[in-house]
Protein backbone atom coordinates (compact mmCIF):
# COMPACT_ATOMS: atom_id res chain seq x y z
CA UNK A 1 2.50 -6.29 -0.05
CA UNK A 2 4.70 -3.52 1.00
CA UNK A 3 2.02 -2.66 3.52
CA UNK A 4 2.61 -5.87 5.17
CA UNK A 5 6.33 -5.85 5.27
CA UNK A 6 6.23 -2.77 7.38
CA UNK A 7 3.58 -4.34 9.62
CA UNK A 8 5.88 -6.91 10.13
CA UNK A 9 9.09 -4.33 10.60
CA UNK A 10 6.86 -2.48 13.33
CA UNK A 11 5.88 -5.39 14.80
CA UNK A 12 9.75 -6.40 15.08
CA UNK A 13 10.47 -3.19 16.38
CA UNK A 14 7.86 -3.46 19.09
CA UNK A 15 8.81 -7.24 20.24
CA UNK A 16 12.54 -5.61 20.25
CA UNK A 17 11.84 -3.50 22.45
CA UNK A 18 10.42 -5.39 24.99
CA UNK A 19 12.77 -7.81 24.83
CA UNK A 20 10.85 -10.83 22.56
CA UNK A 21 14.24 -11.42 20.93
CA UNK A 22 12.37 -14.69 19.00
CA UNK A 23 9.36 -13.48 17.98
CA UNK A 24 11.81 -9.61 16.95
CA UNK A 25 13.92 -11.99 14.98
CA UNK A 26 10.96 -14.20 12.91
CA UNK A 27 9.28 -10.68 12.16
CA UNK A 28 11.99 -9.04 11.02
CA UNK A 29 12.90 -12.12 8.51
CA UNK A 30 9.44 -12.05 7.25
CA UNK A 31 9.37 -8.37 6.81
CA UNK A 32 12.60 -8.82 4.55
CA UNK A 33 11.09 -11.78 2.73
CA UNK A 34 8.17 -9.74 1.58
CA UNK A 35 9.86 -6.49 0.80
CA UNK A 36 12.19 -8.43 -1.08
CA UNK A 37 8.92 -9.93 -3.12
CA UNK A 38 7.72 -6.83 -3.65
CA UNK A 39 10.55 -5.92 -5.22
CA UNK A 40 11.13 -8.49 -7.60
CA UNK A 41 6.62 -7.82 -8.62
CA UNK A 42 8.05 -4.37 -9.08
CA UNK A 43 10.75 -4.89 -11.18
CA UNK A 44 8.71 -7.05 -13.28
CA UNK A 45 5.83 -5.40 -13.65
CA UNK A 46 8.29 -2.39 -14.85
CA UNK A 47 9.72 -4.52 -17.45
CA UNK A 48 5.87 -5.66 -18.64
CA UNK A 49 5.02 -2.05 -19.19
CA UNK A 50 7.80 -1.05 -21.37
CA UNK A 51 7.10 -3.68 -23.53
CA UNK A 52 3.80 -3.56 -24.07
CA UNK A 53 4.51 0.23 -24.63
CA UNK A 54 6.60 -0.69 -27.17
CA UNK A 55 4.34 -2.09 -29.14
């Protein structure tokens, strides 16, 4: 999932650049949505291994 976000970022970066201020904008709030999901699959899965470790 990470992979994707920063597909998206470059792709953001790219459209930026040539002046695709739309499609720069959408990518950009896509790669945030997904970095922010792979966060939150991080965090849990952390959590999930210290528990079963406790056991």
């Amino acid at each position: 999932m990470l992979y994707w976000a920063l597909i998206f970022f470059v792709v953001a970066i790219v459209a930026a650049v040539f002046g695709f201020g739309g499609i720069a904008s959408a990518s950009a709030g896509i790669a945030q949505i997904l970095f922010f999901i792979f966060l939150a699959l991080l965090v849990v899965s952390l959590i999930a291994h210290v528990v079963r470790g406790r056991r």
